[in-house]
C-alpha atoms as a PDB file:
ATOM      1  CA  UNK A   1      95.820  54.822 117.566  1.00  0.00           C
ATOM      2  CA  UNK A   2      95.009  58.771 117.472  1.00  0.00           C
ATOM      3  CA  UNK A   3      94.017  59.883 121.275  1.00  0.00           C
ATOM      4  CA  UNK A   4      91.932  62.226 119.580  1.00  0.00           C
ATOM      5  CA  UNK A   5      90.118  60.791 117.306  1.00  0.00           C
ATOM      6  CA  UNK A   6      90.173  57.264 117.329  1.00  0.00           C
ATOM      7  CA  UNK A   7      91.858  56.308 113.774  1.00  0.00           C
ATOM      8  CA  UNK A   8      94.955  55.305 112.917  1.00  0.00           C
ATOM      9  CA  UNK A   9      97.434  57.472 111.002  1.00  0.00           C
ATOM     10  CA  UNK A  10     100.785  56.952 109.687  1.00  0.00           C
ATOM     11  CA  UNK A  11     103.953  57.428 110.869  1.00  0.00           C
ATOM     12  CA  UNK A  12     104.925  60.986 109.347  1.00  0.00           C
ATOM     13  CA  UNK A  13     100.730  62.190 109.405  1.00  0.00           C
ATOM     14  CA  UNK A  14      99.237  64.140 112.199  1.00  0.00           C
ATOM     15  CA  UNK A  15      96.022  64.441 112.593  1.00  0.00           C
ATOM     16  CA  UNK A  16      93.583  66.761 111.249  1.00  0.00           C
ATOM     17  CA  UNK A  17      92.388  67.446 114.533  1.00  0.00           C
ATOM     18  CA  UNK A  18      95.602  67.685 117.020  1.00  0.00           C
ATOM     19  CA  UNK A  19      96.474  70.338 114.038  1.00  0.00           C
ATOM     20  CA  UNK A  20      93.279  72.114 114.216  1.00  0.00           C
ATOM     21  CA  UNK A  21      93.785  72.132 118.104  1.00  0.00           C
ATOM     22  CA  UNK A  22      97.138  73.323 117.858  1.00  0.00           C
ATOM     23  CA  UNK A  23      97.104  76.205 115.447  1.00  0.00           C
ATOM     24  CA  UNK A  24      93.649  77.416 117.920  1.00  0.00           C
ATOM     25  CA  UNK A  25      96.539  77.024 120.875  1.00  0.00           C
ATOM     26  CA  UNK A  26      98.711  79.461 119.103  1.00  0.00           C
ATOM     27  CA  UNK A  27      96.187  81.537 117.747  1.00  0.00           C
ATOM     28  CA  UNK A  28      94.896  81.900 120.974  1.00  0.00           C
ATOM     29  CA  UNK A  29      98.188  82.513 122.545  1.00  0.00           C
ATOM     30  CA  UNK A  30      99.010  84.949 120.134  1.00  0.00           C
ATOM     31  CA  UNK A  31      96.062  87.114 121.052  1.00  0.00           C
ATOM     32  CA  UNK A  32      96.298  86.535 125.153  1.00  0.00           C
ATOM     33  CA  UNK A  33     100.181  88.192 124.674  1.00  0.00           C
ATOM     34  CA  UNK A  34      98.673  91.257 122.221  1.00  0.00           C
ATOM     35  CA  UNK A  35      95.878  91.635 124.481  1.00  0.00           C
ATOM     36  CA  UNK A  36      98.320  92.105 127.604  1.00  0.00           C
ATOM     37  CA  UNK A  37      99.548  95.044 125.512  1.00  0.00           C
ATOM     38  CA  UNK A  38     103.556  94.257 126.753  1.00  0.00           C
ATOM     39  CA  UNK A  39     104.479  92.783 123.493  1.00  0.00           C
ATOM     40  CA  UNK A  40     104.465  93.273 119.345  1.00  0.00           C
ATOM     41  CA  UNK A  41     103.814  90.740 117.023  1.00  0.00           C
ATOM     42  CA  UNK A  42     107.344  91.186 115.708  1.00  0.00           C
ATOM     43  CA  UNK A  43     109.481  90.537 118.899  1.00  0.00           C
ATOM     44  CA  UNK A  44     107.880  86.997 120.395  1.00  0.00           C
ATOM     45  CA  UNK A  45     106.351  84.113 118.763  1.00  0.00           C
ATOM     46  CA  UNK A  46     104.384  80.989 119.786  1.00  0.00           C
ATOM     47  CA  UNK A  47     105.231  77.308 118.431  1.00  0.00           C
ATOM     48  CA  UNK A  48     102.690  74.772 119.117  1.00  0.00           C
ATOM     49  CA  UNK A  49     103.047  70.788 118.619  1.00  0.00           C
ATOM     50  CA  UNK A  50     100.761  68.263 120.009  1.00  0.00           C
ATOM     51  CA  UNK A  51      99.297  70.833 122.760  1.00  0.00           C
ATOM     52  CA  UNK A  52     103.113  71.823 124.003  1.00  0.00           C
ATOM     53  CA  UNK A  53     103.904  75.251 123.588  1.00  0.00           C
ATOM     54  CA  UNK A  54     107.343  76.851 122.890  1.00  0.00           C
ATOM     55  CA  UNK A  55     107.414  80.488 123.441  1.00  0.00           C
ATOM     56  CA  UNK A  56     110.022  82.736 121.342  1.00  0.00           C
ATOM     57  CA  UNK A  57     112.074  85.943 120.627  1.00  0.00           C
ATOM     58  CA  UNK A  58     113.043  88.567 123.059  1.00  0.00           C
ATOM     59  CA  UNK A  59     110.990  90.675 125.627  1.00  0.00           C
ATOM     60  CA  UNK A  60     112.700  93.302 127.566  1.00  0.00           C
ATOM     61  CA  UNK A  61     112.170  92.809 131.319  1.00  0.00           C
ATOM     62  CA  UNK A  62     111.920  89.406 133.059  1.00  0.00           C
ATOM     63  CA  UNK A  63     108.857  90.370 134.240  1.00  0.00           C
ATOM     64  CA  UNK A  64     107.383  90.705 130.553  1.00  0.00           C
ATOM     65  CA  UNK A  65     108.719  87.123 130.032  1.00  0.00           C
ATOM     66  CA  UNK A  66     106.739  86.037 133.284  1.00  0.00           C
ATOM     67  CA  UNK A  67     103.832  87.744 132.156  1.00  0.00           C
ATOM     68  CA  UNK A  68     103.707  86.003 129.066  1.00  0.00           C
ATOM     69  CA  UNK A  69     104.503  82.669 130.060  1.00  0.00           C
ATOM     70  CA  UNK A  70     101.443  83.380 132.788  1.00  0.00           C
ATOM     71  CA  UNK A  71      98.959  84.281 129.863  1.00  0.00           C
ATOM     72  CA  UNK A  72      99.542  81.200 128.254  1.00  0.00           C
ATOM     73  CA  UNK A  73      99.457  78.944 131.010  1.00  0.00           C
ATOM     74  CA  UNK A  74      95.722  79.904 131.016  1.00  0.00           C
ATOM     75  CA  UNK A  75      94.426  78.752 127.861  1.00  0.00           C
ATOM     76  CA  UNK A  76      92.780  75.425 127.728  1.00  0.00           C
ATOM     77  CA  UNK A  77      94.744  72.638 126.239  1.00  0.00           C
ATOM     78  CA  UNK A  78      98.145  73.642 126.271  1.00  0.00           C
ATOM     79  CA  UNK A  79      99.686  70.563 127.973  1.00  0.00           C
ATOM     80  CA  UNK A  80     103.183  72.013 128.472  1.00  0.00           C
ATOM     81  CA  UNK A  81     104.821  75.217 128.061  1.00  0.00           C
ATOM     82  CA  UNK A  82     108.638  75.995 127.562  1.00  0.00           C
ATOM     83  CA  UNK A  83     109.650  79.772 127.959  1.00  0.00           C
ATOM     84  CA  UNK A  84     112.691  80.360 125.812  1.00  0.00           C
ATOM     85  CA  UNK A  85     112.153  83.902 125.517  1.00  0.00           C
ATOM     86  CA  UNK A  86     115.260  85.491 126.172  1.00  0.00           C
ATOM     87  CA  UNK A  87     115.423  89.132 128.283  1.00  0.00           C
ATOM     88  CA  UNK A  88     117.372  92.290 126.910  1.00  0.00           C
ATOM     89  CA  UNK A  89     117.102  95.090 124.384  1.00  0.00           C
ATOM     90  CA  UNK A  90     116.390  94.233 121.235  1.00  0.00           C
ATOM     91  CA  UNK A  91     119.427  93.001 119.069  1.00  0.00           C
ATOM     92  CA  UNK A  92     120.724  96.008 116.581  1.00  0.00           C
ATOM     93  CA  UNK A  93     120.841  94.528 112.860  1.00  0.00           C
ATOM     94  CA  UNK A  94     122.443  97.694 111.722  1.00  0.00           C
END
């Protein structure tokens, strides 16, 4: 039975509402880390499954992955947070 809402749901379904919760988690996540003003769009992103957060890409400065691991730790609902950013210039694709 669904924590969240009570029903039963197959196997392979999640539920309309864990999803709903989740992509507000990363939304919300998203905007925390723009709002610091330390990061672009482009360079980390946010993965959010049942309220556990996986955070993405490459800041410069162990103290930028800090920060953002600290801004998401504040929004409501996230039950866990891994911080797999990874710290150094950006990678040259030339």
């Amino acid at each position: 039975m669904c924590n969240a809402c009570a029903y039963e749901h197959g196997f392979q379904q999640r539920c309309q509402r864990i999803a709903q919760r989740d992509q507000q988690i990363g939304e919300s996540a998203m905007a925390r880390l723009m709002a610091t003003g330390r990061f672009r769009s482009d360079e980390v992103r946010c993965e959010v499954r049942n309220a556990e957060v996986v955070l993405r890409g490459r800041v410069a400065t162990w103290y930028h992955k800090q920060v953002a691991q600290h801004a998401v730790l504040e929004i409501a609902n996230v039950v866990s947070l891994r911080n797999l950013l990874e710290v150094g210039p950006p990678s040259s694709s030339n």
